[in-house]
Protein backbone atom coordinates (compact mmCIF):
# COMPACT_ATOMS: atom_id res chain seq x y z
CA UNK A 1 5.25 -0.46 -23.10
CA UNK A 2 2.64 0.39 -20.32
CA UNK A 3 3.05 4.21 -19.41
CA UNK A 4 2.03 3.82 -15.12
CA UNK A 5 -0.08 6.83 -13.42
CA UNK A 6 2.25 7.89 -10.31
CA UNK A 7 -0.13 9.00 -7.35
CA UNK A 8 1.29 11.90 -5.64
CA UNK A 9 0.95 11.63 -2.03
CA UNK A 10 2.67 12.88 1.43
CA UNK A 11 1.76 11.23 4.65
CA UNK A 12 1.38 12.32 8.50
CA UNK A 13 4.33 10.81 10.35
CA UNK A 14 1.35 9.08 12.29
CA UNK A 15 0.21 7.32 9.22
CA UNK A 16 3.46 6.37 8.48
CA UNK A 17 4.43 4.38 11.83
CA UNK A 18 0.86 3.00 11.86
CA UNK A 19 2.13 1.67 8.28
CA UNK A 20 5.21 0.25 9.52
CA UNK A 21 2.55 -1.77 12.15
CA UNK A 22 0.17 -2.83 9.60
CA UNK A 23 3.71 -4.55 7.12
CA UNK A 24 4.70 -6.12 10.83
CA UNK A 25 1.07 -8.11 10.34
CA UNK A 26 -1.07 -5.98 12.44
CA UNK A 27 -4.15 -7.00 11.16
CA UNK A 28 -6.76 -3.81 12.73
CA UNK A 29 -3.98 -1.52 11.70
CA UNK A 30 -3.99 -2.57 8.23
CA UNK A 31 -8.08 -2.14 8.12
CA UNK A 32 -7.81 1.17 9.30
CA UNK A 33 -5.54 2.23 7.19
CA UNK A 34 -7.72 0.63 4.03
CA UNK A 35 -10.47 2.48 6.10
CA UNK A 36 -9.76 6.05 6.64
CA UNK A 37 -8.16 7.08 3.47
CA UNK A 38 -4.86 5.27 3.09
CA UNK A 39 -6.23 2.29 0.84
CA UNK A 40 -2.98 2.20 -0.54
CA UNK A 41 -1.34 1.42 2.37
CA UNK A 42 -3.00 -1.79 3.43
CA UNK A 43 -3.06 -3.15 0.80
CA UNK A 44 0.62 -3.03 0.66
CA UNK A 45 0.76 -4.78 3.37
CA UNK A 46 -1.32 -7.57 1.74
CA UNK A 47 0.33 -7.29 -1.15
CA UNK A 48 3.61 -7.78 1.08
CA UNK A 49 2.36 -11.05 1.52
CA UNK A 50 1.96 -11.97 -2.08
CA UNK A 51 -1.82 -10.87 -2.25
CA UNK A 52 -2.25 -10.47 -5.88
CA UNK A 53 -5.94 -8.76 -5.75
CA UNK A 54 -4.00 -6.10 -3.78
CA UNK A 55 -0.69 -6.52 -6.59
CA UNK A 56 -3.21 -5.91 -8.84
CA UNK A 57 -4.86 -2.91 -7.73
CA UNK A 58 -1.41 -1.16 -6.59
CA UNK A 59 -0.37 -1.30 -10.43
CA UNK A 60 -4.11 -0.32 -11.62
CA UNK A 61 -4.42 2.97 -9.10
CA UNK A 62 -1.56 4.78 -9.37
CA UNK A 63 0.82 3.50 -7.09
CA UNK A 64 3.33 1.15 -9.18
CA UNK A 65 6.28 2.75 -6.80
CA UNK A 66 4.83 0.99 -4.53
CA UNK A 67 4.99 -2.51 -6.30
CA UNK A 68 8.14 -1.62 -7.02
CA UNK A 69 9.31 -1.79 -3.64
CA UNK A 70 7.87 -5.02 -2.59
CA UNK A 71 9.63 -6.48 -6.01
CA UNK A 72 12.85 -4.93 -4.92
């Protein structure tokens, strides 16, 4: 059984509607987000689209939850 690291993270309200752009395909959005801090993300939104280098590093830094939610 693989024990998964859980990032702990809270997010400006901003961040959080530009994230909502970035899963509708906004492609700039999603590089700023990988950008300036939020990695995490845009590369959900990648991952979204069945990305698996971005799959991949979801599960590897912390933020299986997030996987989770795409697989959901």
């Amino acid at each position: 059984m693989i024990k998964a690291k859980i990032a702990n993270v809270v997010y400006p309200q901003k961040v959080l509607l530009a994230w909502g752009e970035a899963i509708k395909g906004n492609k700039a959005i999603t590089e700023w987000l990988i950008t300036n801090g939020y990695k995490e993300l845009g590369l959900f939104a990648y991952a979204v689209r069945n990305n698996d280098d971005a799959r991949d590093w979801l599960m590897k830094n912390g933020f299986p939850h997030l996987m989770a939610l795409i697989n959901g």
